[in-house]
PDB file of N, CA and C in Angstrom:
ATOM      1  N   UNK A   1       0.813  -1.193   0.000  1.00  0.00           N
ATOM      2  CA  UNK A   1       0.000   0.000   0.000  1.00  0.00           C
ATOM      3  C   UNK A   1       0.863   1.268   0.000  1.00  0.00           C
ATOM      4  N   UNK A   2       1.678   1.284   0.659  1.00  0.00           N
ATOM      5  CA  UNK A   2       2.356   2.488   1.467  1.00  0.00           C
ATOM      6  C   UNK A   2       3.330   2.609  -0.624  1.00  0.00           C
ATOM      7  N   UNK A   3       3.883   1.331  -0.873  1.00  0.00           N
ATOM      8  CA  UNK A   3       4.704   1.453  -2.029  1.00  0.00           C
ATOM      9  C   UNK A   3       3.753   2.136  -3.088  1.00  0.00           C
ATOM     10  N   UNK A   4       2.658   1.719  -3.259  1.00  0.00           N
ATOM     11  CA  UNK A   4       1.294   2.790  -4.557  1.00  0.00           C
ATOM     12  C   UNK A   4       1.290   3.858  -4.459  1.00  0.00           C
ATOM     13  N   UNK A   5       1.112   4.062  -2.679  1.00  0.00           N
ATOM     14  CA  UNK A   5       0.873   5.200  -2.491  1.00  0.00           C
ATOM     15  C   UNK A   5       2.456   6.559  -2.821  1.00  0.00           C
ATOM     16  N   UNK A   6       3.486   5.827  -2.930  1.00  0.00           N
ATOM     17  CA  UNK A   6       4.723   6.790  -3.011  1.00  0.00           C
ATOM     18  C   UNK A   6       4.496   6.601  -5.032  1.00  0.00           C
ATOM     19  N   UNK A   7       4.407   5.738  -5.346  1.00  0.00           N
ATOM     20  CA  UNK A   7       4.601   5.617  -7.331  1.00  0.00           C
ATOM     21  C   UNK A   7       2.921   6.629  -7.504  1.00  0.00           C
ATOM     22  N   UNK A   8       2.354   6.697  -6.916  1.00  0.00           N
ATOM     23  CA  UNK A   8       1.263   7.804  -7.384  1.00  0.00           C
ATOM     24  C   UNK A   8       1.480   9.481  -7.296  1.00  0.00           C
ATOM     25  N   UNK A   9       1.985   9.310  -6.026  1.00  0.00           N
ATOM     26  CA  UNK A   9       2.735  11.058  -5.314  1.00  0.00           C
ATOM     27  C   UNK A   9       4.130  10.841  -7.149  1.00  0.00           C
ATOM     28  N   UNK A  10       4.320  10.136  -7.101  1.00  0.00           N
ATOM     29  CA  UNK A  10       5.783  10.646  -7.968  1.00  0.00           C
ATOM     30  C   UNK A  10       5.222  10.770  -9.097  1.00  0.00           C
ATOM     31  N   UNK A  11       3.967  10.046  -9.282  1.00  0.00           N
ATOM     32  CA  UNK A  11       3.497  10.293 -10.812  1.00  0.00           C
ATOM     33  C   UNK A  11       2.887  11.520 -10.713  1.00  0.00           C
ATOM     34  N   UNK A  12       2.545  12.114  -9.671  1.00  0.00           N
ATOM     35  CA  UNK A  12       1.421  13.232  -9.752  1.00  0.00           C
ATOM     36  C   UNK A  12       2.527  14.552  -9.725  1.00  0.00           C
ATOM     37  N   UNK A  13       3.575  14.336  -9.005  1.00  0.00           N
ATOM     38  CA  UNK A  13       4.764  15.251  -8.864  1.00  0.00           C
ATOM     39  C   UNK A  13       5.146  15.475 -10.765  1.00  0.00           C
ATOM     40  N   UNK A  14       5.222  14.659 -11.077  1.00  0.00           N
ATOM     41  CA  UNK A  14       5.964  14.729 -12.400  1.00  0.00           C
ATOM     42  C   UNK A  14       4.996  15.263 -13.540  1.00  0.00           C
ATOM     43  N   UNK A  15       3.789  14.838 -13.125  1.00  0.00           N
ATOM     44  CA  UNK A  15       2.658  15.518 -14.253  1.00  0.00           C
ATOM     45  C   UNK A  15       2.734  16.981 -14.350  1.00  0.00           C
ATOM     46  N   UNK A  16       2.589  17.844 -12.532  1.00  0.00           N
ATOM     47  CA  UNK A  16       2.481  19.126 -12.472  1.00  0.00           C
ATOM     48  C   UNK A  16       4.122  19.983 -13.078  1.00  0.00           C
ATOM     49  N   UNK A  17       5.317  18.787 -12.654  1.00  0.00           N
ATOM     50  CA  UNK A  17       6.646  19.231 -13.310  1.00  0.00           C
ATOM     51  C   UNK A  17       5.999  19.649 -14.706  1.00  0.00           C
ATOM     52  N   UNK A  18       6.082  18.810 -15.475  1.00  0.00           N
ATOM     53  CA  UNK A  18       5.716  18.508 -16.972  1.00  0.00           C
ATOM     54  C   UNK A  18       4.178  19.920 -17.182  1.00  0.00           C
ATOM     55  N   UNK A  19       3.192  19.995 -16.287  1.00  0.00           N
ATOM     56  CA  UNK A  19       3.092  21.195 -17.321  1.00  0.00           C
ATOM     57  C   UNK A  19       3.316  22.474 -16.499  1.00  0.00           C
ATOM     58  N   UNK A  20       3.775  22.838 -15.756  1.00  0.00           N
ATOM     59  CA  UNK A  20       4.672  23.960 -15.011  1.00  0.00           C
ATOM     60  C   UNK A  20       6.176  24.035 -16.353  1.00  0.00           C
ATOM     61  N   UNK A  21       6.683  23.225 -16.721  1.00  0.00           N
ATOM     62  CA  UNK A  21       7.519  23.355 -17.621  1.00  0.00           C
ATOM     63  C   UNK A  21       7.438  23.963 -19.378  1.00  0.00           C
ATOM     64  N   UNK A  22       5.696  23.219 -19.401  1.00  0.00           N
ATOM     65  CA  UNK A  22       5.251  23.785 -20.580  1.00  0.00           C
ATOM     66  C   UNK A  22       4.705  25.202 -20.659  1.00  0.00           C
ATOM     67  N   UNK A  23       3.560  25.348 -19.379  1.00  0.00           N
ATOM     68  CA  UNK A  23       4.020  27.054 -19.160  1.00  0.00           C
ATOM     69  C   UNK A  23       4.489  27.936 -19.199  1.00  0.00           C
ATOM     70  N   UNK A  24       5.850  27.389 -18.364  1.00  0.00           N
ATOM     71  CA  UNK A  24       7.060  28.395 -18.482  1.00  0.00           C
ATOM     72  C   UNK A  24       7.761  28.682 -20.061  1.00  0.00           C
ATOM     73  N   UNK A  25       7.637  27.816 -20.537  1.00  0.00           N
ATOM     74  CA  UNK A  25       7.940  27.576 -22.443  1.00  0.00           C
ATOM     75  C   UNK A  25       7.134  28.589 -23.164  1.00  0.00           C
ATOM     76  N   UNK A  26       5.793  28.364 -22.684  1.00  0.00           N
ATOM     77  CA  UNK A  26       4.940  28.643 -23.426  1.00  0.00           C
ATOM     78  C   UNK A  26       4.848  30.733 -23.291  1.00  0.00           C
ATOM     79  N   UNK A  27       5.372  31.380 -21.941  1.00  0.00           N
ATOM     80  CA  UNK A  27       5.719  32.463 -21.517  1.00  0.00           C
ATOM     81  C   UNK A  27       6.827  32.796 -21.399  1.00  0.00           C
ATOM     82  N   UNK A  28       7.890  32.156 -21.755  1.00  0.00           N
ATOM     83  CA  UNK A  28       8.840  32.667 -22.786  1.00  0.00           C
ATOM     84  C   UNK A  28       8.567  32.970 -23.681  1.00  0.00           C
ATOM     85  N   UNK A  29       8.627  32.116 -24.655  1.00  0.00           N
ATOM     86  CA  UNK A  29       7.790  32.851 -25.595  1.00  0.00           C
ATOM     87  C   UNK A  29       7.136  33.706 -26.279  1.00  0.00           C
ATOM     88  N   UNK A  30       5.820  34.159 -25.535  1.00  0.00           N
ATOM     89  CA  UNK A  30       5.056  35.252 -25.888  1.00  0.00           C
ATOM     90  C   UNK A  30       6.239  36.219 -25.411  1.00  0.00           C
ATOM     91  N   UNK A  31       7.031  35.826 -24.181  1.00  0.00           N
ATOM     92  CA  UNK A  31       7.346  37.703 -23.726  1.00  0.00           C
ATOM     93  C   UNK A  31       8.898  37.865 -25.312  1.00  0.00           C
ATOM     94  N   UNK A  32       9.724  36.806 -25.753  1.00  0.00           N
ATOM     95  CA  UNK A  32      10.149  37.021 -26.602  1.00  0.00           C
ATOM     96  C   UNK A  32       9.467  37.614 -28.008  1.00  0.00           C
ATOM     97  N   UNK A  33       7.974  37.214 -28.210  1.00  0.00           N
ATOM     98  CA  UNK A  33       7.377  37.837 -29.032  1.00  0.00           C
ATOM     99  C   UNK A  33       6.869  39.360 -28.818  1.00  0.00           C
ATOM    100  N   UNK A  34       6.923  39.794 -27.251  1.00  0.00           N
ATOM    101  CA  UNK A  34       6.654  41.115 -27.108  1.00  0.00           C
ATOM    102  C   UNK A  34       7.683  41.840 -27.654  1.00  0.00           C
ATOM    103  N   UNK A  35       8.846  41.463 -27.345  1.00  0.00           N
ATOM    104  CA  UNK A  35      10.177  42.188 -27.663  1.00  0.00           C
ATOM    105  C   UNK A  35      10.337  42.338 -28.915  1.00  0.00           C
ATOM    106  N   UNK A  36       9.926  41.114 -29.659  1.00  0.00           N
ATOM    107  CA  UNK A  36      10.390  41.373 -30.728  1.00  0.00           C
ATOM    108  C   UNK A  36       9.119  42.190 -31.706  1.00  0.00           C
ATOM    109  N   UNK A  37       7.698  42.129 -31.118  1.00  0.00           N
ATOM    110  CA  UNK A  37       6.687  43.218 -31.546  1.00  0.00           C
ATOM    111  C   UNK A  37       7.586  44.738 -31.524  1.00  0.00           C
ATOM    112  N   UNK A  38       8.125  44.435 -30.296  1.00  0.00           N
ATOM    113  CA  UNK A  38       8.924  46.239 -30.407  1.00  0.00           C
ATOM    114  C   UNK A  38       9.624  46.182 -31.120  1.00  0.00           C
ATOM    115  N   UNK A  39      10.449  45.832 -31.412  1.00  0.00           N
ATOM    116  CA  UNK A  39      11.306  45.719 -32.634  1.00  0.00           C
ATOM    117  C   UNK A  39      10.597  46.576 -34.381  1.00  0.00           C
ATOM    118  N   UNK A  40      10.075  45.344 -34.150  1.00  0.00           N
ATOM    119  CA  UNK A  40       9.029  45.949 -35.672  1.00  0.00           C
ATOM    120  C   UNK A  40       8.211  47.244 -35.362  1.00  0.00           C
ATOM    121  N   UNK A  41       7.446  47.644 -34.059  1.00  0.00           N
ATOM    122  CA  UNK A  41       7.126  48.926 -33.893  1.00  0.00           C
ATOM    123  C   UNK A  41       8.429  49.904 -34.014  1.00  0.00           C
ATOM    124  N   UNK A  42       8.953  49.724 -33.481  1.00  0.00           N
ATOM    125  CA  UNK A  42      10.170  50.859 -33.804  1.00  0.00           C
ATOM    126  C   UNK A  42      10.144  51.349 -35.311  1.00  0.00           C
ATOM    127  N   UNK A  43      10.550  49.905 -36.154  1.00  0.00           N
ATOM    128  CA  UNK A  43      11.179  50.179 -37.304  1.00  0.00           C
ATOM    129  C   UNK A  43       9.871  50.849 -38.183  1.00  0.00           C
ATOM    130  N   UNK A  44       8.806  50.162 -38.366  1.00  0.00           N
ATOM    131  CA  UNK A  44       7.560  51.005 -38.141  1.00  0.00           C
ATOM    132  C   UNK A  44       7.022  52.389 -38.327  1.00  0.00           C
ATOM    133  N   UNK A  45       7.494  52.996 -36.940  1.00  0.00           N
ATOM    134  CA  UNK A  45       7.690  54.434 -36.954  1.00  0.00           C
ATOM    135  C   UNK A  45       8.488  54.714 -37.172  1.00  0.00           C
ATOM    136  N   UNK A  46      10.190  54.119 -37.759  1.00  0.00           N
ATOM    137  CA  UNK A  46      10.919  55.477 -38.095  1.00  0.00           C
ATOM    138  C   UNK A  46      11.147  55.680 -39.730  1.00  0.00           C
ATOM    139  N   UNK A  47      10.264  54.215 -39.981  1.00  0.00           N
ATOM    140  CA  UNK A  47      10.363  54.541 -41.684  1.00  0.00           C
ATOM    141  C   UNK A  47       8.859  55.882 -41.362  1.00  0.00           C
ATOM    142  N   UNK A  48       7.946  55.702 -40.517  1.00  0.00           N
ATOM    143  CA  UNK A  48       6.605  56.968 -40.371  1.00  0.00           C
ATOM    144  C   UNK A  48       7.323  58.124 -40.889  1.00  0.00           C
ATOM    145  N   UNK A  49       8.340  58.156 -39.668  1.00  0.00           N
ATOM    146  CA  UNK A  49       8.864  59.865 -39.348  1.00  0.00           C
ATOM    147  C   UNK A  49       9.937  59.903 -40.784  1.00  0.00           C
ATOM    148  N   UNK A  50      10.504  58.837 -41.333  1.00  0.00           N
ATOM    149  CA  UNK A  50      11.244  59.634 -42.490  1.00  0.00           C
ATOM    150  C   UNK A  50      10.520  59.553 -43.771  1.00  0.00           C
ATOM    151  N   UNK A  51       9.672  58.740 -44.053  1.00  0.00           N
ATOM    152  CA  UNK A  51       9.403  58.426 -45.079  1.00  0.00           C
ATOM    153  C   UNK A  51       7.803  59.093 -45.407  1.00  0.00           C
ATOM    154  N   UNK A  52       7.005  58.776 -43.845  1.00  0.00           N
ATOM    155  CA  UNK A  52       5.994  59.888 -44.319  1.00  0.00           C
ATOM    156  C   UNK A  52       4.998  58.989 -44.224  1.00  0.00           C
ATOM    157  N   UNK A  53       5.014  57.270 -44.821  1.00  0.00           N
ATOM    158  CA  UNK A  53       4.155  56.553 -45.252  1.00  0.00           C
ATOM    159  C   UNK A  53       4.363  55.029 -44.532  1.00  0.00           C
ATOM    160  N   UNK A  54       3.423  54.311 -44.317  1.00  0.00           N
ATOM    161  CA  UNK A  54       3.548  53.000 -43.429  1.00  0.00           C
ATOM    162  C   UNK A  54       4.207  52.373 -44.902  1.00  0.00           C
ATOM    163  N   UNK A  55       4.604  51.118 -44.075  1.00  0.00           N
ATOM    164  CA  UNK A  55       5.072  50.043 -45.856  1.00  0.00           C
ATOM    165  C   UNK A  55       3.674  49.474 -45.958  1.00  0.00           C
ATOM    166  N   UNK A  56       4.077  48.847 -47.268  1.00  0.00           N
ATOM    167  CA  UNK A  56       2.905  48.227 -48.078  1.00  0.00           C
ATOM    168  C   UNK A  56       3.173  46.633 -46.998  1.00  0.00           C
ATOM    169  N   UNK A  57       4.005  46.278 -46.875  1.00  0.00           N
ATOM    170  CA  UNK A  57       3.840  44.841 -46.123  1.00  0.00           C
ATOM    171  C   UNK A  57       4.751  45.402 -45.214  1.00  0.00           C
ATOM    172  N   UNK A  58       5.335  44.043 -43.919  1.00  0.00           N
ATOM    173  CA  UNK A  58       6.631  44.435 -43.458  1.00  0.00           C
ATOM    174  C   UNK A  58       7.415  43.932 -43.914  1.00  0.00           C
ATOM    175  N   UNK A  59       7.765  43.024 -45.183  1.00  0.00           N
ATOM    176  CA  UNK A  59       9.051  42.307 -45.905  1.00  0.00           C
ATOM    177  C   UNK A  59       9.710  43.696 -46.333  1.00  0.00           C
ATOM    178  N   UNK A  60       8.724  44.805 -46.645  1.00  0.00           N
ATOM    179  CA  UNK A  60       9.523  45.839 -46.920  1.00  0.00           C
ATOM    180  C   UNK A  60      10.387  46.748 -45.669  1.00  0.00           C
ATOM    181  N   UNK A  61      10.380  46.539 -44.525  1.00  0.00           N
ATOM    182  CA  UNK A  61      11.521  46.944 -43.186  1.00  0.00           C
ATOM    183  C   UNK A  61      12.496  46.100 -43.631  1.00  0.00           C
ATOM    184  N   UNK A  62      12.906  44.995 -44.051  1.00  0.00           N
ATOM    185  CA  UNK A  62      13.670  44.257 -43.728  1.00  0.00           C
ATOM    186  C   UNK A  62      14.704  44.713 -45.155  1.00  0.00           C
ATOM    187  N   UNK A  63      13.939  44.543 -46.441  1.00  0.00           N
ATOM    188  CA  UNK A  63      14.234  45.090 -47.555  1.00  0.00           C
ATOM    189  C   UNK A  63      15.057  46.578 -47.866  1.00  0.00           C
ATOM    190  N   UNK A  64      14.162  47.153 -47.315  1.00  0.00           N
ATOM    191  CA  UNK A  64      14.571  48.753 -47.519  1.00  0.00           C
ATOM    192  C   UNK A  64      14.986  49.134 -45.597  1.00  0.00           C
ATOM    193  N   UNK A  65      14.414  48.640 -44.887  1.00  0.00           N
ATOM    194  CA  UNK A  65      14.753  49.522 -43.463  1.00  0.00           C
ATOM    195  C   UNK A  65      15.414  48.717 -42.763  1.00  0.00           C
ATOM    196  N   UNK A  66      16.471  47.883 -43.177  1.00  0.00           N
ATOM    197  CA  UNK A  66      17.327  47.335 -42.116  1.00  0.00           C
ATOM    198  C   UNK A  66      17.065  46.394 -41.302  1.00  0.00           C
ATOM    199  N   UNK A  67      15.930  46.061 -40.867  1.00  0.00           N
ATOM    200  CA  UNK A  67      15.297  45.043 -39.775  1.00  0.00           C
ATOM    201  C   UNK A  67      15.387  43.607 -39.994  1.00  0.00           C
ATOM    202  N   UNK A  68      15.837  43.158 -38.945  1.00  0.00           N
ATOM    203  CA  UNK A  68      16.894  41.559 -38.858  1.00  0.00           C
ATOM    204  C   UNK A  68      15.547  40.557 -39.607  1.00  0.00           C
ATOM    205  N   UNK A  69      15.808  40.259 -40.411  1.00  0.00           N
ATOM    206  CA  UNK A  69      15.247  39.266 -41.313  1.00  0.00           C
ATOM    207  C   UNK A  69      13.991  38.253 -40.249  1.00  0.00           C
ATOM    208  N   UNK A  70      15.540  37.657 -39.103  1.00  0.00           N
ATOM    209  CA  UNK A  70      14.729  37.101 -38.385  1.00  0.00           C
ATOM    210  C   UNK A  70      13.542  37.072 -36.927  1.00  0.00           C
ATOM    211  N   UNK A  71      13.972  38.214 -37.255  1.00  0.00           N
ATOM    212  CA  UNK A  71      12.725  38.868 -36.181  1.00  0.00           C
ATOM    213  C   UNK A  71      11.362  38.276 -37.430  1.00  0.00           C
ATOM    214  N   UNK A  72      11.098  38.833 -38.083  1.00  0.00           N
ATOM    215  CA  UNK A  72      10.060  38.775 -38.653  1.00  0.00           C
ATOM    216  C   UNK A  72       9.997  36.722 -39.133  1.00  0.00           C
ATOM    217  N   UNK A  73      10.749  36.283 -38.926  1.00  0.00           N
ATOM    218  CA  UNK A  73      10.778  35.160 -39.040  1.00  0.00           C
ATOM    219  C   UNK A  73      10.061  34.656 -38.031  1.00  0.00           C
ATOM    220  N   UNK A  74      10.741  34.633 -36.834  1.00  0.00           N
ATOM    221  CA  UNK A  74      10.516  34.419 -35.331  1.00  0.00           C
ATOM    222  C   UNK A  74       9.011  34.678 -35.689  1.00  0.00           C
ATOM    223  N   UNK A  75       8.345  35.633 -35.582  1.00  0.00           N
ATOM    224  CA  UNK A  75       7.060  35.999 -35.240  1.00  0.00           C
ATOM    225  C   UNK A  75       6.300  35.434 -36.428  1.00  0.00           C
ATOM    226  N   UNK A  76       6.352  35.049 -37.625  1.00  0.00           N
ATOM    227  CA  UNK A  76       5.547  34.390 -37.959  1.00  0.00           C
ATOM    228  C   UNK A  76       5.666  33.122 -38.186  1.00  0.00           C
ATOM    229  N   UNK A  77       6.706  32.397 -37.405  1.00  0.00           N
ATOM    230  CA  UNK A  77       6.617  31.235 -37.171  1.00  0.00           C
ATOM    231  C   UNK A  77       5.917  30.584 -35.485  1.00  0.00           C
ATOM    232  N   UNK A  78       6.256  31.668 -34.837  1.00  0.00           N
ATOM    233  CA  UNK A  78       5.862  31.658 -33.665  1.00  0.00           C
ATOM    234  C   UNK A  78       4.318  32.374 -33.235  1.00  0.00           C
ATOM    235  N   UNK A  79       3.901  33.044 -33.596  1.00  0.00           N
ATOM    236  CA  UNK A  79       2.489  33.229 -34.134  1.00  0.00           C
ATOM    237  C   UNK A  79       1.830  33.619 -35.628  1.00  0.00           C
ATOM    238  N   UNK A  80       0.401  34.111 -35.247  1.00  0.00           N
ATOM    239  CA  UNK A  80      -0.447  34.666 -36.070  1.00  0.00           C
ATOM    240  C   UNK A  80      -0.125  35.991 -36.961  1.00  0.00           C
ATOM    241  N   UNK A  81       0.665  36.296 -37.580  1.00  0.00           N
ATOM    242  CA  UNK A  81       0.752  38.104 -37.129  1.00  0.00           C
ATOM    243  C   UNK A  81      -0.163  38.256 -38.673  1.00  0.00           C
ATOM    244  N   UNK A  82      -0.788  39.435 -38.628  1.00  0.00           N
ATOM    245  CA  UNK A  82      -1.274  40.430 -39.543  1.00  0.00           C
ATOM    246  C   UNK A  82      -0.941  41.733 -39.530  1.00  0.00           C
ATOM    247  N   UNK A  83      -0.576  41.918 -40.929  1.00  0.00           N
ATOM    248  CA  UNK A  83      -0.150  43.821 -41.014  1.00  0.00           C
ATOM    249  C   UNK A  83      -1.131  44.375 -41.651  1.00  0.00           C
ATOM    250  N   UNK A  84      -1.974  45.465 -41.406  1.00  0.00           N
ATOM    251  CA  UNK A  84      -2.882  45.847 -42.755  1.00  0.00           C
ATOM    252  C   UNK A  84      -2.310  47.549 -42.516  1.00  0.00           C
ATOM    253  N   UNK A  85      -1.633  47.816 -43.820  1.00  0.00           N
ATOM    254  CA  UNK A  85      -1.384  49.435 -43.761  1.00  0.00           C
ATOM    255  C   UNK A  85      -2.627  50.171 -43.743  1.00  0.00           C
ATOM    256  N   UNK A  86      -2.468  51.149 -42.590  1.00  0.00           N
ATOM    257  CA  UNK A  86      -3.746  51.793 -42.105  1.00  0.00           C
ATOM    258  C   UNK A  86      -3.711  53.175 -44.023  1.00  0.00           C
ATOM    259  N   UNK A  87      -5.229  52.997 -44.221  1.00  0.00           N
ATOM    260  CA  UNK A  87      -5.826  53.905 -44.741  1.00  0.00           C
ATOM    261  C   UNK A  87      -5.474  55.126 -44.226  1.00  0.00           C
ATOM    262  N   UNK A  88      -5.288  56.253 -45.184  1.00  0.00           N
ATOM    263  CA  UNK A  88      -5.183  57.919 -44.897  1.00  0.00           C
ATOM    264  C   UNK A  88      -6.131  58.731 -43.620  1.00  0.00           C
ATOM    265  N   UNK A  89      -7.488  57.855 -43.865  1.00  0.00           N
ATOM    266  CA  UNK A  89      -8.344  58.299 -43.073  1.00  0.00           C
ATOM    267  C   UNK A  89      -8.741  57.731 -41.509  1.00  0.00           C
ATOM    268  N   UNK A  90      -7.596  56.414 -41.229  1.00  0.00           N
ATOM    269  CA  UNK A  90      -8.116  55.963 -40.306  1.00  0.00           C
ATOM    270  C   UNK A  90      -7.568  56.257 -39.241  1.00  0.00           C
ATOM    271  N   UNK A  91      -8.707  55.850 -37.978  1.00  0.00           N
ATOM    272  CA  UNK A  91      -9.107  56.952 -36.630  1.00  0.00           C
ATOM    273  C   UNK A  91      -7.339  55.907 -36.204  1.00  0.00           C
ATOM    274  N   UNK A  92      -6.716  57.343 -34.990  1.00  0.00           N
ATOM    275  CA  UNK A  92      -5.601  56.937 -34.280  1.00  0.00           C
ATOM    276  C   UNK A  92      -5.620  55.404 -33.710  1.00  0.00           C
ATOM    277  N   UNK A  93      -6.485  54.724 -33.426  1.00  0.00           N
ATOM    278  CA  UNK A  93      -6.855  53.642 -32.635  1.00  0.00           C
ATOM    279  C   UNK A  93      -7.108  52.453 -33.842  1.00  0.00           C
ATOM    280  N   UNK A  94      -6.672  52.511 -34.817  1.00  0.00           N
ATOM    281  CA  UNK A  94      -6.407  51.654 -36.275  1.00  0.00           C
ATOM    282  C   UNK A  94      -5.263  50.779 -35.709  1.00  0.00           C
ATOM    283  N   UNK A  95      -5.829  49.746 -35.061  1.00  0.00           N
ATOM    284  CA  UNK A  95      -5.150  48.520 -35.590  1.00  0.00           C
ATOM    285  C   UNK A  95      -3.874  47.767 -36.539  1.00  0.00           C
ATOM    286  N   UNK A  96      -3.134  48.216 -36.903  1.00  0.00           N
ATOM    287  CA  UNK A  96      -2.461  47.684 -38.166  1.00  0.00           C
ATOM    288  C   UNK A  96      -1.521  46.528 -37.844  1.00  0.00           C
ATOM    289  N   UNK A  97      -1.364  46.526 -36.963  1.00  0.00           N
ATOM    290  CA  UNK A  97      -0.517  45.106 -36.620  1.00  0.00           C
ATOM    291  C   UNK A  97      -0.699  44.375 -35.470  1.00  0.00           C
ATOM    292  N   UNK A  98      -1.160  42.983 -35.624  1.00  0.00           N
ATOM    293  CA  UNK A  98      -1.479  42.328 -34.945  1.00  0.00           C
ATOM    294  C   UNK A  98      -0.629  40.782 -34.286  1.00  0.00           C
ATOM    295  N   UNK A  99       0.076  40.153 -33.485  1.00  0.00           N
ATOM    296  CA  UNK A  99       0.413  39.102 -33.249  1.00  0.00           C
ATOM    297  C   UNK A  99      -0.094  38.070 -32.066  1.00  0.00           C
ATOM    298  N   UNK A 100      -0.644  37.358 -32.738  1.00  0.00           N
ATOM    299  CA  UNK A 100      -2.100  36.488 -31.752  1.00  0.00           C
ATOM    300  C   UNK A 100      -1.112  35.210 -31.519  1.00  0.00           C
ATOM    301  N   UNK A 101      -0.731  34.713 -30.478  1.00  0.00           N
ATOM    302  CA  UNK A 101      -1.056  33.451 -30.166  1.00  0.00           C
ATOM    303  C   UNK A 101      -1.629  32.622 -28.912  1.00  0.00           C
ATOM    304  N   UNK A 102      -2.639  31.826 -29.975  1.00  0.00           N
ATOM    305  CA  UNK A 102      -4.308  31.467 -29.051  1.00  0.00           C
ATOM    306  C   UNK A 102      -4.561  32.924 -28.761  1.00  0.00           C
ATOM    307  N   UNK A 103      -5.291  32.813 -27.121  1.00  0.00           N
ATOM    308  CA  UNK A 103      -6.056  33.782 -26.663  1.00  0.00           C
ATOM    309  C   UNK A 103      -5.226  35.462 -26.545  1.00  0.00           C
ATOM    310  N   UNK A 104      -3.988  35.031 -26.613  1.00  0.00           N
ATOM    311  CA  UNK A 104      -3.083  36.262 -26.174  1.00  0.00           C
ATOM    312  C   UNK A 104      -2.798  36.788 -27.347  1.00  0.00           C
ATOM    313  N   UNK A 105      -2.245  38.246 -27.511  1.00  0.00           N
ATOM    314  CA  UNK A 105      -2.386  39.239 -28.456  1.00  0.00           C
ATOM    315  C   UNK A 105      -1.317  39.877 -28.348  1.00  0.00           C
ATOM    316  N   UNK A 106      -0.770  40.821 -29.284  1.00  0.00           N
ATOM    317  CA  UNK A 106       0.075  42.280 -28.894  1.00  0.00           C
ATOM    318  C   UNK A 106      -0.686  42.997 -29.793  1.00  0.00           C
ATOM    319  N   UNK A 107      -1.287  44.096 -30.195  1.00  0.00           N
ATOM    320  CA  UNK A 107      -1.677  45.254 -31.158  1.00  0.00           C
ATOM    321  C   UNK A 107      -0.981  46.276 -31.162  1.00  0.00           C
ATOM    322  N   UNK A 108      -0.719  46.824 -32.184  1.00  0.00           N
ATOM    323  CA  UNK A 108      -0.315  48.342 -32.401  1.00  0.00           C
ATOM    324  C   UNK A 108      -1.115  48.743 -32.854  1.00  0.00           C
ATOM    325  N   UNK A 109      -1.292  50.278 -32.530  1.00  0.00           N
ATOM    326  CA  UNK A 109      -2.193  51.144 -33.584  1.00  0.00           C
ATOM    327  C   UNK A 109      -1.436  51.875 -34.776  1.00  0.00           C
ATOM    328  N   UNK A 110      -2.632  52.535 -35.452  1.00  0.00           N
ATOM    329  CA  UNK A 110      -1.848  53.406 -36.285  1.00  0.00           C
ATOM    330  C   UNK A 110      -0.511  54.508 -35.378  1.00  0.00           C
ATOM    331  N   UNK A 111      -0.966  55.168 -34.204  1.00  0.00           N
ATOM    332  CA  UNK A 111       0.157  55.628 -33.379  1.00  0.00           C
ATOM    333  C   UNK A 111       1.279  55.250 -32.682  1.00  0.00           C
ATOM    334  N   UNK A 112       1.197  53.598 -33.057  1.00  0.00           N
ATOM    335  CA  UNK A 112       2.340  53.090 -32.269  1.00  0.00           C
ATOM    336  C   UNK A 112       2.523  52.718 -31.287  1.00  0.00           C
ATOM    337  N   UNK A 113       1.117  53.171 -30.559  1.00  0.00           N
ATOM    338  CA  UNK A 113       0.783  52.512 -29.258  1.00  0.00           C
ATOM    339  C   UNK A 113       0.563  50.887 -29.081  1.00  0.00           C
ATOM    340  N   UNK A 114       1.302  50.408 -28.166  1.00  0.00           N
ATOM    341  CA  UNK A 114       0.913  49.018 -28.301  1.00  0.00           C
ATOM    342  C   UNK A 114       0.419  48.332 -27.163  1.00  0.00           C
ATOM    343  N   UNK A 115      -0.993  47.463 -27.530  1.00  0.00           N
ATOM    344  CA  UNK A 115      -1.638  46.821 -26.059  1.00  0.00           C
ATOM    345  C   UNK A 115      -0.914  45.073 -26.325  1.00  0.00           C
ATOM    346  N   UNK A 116      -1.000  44.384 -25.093  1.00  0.00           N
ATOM    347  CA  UNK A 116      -1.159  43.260 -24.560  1.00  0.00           C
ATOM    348  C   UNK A 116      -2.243  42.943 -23.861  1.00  0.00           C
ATOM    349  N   UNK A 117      -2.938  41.637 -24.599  1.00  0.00           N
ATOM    350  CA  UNK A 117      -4.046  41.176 -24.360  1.00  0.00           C
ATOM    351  C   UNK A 117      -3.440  39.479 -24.082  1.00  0.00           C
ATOM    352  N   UNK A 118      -3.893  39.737 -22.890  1.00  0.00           N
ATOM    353  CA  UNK A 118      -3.245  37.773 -22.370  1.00  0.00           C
ATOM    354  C   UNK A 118      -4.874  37.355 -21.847  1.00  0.00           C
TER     355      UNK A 118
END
């Protein structure tokens, strides 16, 4: 009895190891994807401030503005991302870049402001 009772505690020990481990994986992760959201916000706004105009995709930061290839790798291998260049007319709170994975989020707006949604 006493022997079940220790191979059950070790199995139950090792389950919560195992997903306490995937957690922690899994929030790495996103916070490496925050960082590297800033990344692309930066580059973002400083093609804004010189150029005047968002890019047509972001292959064009990497192309024309310098930005490490694999950042943009990272993030769309590692999530969802969508870019939609904001329209002339759209309100400050325009959306244009998005990186979802599952329930959690990063957004930028057209201003550069950026939320986290976990």
């Amino acid at each position: 009895m006493r022997k079940r009772l220790s191979i059950l505690i070790a199995a139950i020990l090792v389950v919560a190891l195992a997903l306490f481990v995937r957690h922690a994986r899994a929030e790495a992760e996103f916070t490496k994807t925050i960082s590297y959201v800033h990344w692309v916000t930066k580059s973002l706004e400083q093609r804004y401030k010189d150029i005047g105009e968002y890019p047509e995709s972001l292959t064009v930061l990497v192309t024309e503005d310098n930005l490490d290839l694999q950042i943009l790798d990272f993030l769309h291998h590692s999530s969802e991302v969508i870019y939609r260049k904001p329209p002339e007319n759209a309100a400050p709170s325009f959306d244009m870049l998005e990186a979802r994975q599952g329930k959690r989020a990063i957004l930028v707006t057209k201003e550069f402001e950026r939320r986290v949604i976990r």
